[in-house]
C-alpha atoms as a PDB file:
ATOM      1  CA  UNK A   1    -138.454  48.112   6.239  1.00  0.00           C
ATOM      2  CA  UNK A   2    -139.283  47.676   2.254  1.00  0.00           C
ATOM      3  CA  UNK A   3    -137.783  49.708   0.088  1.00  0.00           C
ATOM      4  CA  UNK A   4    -138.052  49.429  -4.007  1.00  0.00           C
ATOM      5  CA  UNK A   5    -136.012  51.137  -6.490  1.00  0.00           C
ATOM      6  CA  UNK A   6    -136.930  52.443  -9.606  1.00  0.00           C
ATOM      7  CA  UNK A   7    -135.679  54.202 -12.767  1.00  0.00           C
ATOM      8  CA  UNK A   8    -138.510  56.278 -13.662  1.00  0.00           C
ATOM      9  CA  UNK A   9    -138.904  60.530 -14.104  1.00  0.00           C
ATOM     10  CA  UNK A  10    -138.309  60.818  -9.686  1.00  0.00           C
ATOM     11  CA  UNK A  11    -140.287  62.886  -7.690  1.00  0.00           C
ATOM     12  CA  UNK A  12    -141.471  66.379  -8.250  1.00  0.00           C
ATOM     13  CA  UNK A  13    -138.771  68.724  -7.524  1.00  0.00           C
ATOM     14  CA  UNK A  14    -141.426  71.391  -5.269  1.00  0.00           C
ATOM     15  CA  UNK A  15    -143.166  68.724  -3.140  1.00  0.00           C
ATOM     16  CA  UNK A  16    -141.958  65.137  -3.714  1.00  0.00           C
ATOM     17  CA  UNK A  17    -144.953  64.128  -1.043  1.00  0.00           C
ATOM     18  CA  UNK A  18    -147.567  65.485  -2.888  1.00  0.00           C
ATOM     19  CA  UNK A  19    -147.278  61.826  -5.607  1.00  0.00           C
ATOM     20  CA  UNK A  20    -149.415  60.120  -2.465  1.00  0.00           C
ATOM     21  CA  UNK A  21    -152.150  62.825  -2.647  1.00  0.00           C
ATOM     22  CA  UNK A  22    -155.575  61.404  -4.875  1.00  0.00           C
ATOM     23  CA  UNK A  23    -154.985  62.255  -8.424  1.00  0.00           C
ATOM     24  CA  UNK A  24    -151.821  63.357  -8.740  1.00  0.00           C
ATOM     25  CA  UNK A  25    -150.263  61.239 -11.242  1.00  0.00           C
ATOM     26  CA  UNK A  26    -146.952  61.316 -13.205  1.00  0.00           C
ATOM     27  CA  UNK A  27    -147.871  58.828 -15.943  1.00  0.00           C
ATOM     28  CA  UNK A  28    -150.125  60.057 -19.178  1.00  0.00           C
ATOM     29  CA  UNK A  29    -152.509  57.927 -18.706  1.00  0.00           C
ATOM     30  CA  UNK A  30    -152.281  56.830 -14.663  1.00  0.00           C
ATOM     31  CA  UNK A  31    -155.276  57.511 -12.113  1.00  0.00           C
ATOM     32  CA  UNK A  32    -153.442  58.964  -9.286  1.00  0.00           C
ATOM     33  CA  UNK A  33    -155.225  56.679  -7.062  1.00  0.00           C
ATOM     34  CA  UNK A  34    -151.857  53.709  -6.588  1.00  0.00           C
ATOM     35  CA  UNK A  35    -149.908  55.272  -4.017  1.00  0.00           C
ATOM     36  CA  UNK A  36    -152.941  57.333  -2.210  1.00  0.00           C
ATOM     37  CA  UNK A  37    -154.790  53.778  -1.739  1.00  0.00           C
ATOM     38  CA  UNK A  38    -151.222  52.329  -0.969  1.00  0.00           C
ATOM     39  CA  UNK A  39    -150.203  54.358   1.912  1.00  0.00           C
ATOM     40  CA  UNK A  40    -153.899  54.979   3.389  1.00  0.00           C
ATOM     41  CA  UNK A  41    -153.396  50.870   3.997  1.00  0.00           C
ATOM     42  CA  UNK A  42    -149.941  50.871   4.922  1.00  0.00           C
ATOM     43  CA  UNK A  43    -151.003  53.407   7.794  1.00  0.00           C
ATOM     44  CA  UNK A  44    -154.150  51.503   8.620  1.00  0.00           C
ATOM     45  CA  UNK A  45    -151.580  48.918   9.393  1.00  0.00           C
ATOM     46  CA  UNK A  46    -149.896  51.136  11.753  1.00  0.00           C
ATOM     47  CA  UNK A  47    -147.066  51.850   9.165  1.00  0.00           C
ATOM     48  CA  UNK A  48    -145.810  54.450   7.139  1.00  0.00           C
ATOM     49  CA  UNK A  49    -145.018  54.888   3.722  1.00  0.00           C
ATOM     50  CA  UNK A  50    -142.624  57.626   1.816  1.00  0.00           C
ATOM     51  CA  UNK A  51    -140.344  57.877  -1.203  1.00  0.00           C
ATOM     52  CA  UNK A  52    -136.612  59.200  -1.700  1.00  0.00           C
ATOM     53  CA  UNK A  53    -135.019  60.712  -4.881  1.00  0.00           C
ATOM     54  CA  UNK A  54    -132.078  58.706  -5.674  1.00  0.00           C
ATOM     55  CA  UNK A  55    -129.124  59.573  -7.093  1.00  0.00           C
ATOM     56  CA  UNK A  56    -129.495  58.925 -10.398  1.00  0.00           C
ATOM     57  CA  UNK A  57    -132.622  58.726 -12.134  1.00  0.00           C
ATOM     58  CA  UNK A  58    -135.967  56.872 -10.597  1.00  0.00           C
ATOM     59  CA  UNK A  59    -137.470  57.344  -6.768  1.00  0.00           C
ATOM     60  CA  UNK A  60    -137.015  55.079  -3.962  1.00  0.00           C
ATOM     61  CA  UNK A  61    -140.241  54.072  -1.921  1.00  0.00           C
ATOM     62  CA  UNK A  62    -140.150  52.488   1.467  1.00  0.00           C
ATOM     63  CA  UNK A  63    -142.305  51.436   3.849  1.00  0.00           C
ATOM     64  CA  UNK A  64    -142.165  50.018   7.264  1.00  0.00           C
ATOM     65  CA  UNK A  65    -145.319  48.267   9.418  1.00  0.00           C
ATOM     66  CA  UNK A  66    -144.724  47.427  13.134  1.00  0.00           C
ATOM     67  CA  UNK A  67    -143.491  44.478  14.160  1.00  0.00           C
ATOM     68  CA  UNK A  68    -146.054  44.071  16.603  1.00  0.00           C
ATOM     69  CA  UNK A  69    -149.130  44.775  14.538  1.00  0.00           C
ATOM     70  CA  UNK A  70    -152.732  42.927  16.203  1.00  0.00           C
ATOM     71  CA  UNK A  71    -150.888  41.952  19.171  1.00  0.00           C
END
């Protein structure tokens, strides 16, 4: 497992998931195309991909991939 902390403005308070959908974006100027392409590979690996508000301010993301991936 990976996780990375950040301070940024969290997750939405109604659906934290909905930051991996296509185009949702919390940034004025981002794409909303980071974390859609981001855990679309991460699964094609067999992995999954997810983010946690912390306590403070900022989002955790993790992701795990199976030890045994291609075997």
């Amino acid at each position: 497992m990976i996780a990375v902390h950040d301070t940024g403005v969290g997750l939405p308070t109604d659906s934290p998931d909905q930051i991996f959908e296509s185009f949702v974006t919390t940034k004025p100027h981002g794409t909303g195309m980071g974390l859609a392409i981001t855990r679309s590979i991460v699964e094609s690996h067999g992995g999954r991909l997810w983010a946690e508000r912390n306590a403070g301010p900022g989002a955790t993301f993790l992701f795990t991939l199976p030890s045994d991936a291609g075997e």
